[in-house]
N, C-alpha and C. Protein backbone atom coordinates (compact mmCIF):
# COMPACT_ATOMS: atom_id res chain seq x y z
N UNK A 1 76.37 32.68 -123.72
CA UNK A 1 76.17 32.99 -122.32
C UNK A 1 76.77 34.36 -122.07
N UNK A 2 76.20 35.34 -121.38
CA UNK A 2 76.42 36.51 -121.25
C UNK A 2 76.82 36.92 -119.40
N UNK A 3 78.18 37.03 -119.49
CA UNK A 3 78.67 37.49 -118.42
C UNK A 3 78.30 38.92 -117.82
N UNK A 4 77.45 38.96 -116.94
CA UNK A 4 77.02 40.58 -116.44
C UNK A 4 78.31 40.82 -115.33
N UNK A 5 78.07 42.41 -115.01
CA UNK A 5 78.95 42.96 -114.13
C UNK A 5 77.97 44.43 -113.96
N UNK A 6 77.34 43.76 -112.65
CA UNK A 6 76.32 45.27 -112.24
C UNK A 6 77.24 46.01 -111.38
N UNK A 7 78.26 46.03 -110.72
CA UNK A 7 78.94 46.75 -109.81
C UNK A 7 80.43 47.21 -110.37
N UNK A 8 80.22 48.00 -111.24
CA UNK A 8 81.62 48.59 -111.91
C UNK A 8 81.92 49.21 -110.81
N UNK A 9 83.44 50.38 -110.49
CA UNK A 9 83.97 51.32 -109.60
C UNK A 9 84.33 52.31 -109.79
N UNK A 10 83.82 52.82 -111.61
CA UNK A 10 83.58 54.25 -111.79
C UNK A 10 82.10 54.50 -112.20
N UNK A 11 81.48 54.97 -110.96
CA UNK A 11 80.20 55.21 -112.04
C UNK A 11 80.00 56.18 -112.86
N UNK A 12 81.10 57.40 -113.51
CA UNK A 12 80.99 58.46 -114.01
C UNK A 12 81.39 57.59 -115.44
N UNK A 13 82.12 56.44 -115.69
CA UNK A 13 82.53 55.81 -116.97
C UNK A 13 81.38 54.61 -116.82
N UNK A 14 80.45 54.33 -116.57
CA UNK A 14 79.41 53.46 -116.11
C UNK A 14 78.62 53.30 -118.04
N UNK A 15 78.42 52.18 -118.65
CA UNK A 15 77.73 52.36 -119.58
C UNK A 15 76.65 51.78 -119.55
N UNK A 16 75.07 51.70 -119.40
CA UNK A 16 74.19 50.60 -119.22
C UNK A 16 74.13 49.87 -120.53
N UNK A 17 74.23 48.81 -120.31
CA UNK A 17 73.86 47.90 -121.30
C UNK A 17 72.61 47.55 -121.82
N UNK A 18 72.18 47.70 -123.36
CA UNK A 18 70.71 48.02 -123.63
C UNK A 18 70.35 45.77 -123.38
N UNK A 19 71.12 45.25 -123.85
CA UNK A 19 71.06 43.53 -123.47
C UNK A 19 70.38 43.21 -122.41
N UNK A 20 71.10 43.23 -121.67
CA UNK A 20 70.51 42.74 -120.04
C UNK A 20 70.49 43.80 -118.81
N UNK A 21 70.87 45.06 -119.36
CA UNK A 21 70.69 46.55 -118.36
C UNK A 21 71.92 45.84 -117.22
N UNK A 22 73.03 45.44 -117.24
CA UNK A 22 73.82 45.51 -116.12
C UNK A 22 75.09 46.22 -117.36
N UNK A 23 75.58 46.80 -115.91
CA UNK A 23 76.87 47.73 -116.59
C UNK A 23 77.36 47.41 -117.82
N UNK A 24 78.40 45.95 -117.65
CA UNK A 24 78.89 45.81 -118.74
C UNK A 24 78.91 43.70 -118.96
N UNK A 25 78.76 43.87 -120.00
CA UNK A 25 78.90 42.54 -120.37
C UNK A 25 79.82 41.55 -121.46
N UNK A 26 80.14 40.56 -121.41
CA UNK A 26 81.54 39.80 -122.15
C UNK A 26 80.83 38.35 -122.24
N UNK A 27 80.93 38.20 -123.65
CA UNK A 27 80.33 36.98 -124.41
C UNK A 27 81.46 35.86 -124.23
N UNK A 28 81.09 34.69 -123.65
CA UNK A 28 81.54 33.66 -123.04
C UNK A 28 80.87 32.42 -123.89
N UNK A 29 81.92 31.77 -124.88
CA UNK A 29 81.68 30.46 -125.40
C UNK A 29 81.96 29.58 -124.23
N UNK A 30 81.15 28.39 -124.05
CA UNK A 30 82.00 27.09 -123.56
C UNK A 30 82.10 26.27 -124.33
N UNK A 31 82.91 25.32 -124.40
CA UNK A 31 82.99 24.47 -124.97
C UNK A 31 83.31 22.95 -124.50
N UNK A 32 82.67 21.68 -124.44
CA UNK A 32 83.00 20.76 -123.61
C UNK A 32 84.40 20.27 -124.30
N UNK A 33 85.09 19.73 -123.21
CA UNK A 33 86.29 18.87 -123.50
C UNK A 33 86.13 17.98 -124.74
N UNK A 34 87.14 17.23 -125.59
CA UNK A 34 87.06 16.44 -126.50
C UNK A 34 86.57 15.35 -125.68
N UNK A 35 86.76 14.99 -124.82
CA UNK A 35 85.96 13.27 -124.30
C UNK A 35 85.07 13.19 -123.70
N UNK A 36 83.59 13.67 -124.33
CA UNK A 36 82.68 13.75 -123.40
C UNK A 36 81.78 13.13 -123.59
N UNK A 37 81.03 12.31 -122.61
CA UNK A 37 80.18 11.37 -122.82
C UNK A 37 78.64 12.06 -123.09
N UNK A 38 77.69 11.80 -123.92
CA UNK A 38 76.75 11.86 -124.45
C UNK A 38 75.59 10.45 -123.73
N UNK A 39 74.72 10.94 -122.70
CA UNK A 39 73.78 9.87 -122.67
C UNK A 39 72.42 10.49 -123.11
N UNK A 40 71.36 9.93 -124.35
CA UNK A 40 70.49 9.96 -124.35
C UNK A 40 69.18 9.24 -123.61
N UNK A 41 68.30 9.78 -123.10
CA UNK A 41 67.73 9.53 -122.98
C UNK A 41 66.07 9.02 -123.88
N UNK A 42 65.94 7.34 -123.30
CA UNK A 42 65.07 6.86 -124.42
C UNK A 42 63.50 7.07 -124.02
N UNK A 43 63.43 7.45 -123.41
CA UNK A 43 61.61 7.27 -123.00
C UNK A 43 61.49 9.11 -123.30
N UNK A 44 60.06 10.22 -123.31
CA UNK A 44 60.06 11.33 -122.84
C UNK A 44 60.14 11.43 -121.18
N UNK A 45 60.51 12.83 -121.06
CA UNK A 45 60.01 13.10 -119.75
C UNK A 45 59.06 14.49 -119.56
N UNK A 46 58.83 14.44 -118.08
CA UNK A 46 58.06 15.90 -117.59
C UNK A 46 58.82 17.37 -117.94
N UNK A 47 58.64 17.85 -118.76
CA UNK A 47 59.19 19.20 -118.99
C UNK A 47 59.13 19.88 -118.02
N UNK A 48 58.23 19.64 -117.33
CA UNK A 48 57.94 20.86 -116.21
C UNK A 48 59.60 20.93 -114.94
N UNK A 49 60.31 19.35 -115.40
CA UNK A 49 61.58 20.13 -114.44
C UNK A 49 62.32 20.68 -115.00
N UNK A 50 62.89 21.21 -113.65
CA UNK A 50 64.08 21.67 -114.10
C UNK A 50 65.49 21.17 -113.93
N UNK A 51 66.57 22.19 -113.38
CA UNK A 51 68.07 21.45 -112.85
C UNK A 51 67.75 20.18 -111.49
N UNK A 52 67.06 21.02 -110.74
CA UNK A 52 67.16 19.43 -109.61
C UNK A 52 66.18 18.18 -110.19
N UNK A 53 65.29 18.40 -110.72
CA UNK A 53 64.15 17.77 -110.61
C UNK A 53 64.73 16.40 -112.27
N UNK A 54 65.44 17.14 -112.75
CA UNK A 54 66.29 16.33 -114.15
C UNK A 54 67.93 15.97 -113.61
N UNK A 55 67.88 16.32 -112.58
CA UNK A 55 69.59 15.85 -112.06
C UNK A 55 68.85 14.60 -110.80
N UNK A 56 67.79 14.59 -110.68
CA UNK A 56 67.20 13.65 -109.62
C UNK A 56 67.16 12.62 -110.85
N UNK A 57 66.25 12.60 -111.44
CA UNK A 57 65.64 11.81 -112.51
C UNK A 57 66.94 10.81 -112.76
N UNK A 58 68.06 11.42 -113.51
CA UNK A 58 69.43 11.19 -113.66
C UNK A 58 70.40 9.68 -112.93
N UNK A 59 70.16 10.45 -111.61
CA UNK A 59 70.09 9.59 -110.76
C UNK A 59 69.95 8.04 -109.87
N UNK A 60 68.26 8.67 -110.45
CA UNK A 60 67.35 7.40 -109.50
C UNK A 60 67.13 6.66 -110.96
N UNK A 61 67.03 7.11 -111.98
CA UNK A 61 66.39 6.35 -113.16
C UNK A 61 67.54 5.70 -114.11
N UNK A 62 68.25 6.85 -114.03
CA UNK A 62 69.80 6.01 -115.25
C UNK A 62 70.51 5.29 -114.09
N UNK A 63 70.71 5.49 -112.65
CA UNK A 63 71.96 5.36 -112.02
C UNK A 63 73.33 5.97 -112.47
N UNK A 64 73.39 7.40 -112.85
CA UNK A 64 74.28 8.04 -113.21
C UNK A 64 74.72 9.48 -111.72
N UNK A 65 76.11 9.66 -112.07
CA UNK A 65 75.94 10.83 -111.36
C UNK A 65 76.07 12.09 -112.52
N UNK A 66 75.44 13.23 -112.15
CA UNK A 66 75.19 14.04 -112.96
C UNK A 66 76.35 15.01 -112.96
N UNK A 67 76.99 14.85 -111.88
CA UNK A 67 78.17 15.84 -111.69
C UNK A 67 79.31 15.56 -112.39
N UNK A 68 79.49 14.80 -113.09
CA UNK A 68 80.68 14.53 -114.44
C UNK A 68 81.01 14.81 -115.16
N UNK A 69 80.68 15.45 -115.75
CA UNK A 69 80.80 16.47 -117.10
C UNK A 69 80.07 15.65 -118.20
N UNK A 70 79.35 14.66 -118.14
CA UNK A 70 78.39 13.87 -118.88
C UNK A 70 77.51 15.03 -119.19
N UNK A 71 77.22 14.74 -120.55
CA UNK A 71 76.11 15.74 -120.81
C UNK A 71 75.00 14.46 -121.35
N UNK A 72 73.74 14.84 -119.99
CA UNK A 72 72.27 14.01 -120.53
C UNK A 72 71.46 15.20 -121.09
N UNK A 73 70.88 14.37 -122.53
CA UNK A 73 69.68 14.42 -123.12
C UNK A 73 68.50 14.12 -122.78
N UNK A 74 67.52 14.38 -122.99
CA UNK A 74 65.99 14.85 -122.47
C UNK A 74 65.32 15.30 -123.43
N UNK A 75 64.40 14.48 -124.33
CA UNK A 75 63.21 15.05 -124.99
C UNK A 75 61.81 14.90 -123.96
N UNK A 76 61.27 16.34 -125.15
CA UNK A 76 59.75 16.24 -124.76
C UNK A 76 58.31 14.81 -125.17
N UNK A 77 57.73 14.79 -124.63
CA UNK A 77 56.70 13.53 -125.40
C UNK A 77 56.47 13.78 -126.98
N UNK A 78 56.35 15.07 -127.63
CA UNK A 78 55.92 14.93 -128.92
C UNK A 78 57.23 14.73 -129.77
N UNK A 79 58.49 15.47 -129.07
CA UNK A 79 59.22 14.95 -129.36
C UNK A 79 60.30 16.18 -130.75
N UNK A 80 59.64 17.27 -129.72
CA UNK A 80 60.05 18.94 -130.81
C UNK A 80 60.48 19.71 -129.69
N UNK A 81 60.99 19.27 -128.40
CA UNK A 81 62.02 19.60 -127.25
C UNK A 81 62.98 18.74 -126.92
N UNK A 82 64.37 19.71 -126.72
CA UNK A 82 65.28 19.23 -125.97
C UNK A 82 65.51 19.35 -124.80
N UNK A 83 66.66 19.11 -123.57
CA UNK A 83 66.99 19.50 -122.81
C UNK A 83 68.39 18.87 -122.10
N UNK A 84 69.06 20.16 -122.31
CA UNK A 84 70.28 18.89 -122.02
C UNK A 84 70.99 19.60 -120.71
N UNK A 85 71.52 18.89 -119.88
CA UNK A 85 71.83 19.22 -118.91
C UNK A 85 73.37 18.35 -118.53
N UNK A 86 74.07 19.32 -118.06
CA UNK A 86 75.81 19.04 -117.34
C UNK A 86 76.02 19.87 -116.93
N UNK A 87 77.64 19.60 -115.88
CA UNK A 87 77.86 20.35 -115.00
C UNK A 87 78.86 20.85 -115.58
N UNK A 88 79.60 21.65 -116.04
CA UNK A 88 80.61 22.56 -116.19
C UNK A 88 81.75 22.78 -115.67
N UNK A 89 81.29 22.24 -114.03
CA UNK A 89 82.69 22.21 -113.22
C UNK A 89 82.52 22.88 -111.91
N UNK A 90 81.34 23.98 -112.19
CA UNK A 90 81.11 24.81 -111.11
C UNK A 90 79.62 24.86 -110.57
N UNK A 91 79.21 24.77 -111.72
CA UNK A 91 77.28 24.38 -111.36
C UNK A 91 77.02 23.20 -112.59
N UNK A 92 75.62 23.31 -112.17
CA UNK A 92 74.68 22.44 -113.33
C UNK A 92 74.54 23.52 -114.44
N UNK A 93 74.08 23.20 -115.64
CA UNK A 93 73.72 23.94 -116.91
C UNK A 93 72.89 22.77 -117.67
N UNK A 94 71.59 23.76 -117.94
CA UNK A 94 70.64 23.66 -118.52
C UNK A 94 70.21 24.48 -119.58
N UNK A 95 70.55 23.68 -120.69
CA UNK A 95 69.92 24.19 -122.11
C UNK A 95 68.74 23.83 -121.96
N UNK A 96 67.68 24.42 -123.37
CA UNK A 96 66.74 24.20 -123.95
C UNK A 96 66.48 24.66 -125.24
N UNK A 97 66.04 23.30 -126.08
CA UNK A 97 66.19 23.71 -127.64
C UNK A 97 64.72 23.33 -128.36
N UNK A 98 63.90 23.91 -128.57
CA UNK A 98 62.40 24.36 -129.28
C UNK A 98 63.09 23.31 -131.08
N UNK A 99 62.51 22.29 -131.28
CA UNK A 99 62.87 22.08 -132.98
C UNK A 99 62.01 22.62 -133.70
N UNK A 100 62.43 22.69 -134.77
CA UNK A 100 61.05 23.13 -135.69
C UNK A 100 61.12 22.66 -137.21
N UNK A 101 60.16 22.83 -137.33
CA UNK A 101 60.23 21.87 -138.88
C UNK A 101 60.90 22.82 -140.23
N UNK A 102 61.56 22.46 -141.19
CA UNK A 102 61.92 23.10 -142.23
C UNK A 102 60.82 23.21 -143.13
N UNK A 103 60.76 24.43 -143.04
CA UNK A 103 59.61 24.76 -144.65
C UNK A 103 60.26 25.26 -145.83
């Protein structure tokens, strides 16, 4: 995850960043706590959502709250997408992971 900062306060020491074109940027691991719950999900779902539309789902379908630091799983129907979604503490976060086969 890439921390931007478009509003530095020297612009004569200003460097653009060729990455994401904001001033300057600082590479940010997270890492979840050691006790974190893992729910998969067993059926596919609609790829087409996103954070609300998979924090609804969450919800109304597991009876979970999504705001826990639970991290839910989400495949696609064929079953060569991920999507995992938790809250961090401050927002929602939404990965997405493409599989692919080993040749």
């Amino acid at each position: 995850m890439w921390l931007c900062d478009r509003s530095a306060r020297s612009r004569s020491k200003r460097r653009q960043d060729s990455r994401c074109g904001a001033i300057s940027c600082t590479f940010v691991m997270i890492f979840p706590s050691n006790r974190v719950k893992i729910l998969v999900a067993s059926k596919p779902v609609d790829f087409r959502k996103g954070h609300d539309g998979l924090a609804a789902l969450v919800r109304n379908a597991l009876n979970k709250e999504p705001f826990t630091g639970t991290v839910f799983v989400f495949r696609s129907r064929r079953a060569d997408r991920l999507k995992l979604l938790y809250w961090d503490g401050t927002e929602l976060v939404l990965a997405y992971k493409r599989l692919e086969e080993q040749r």
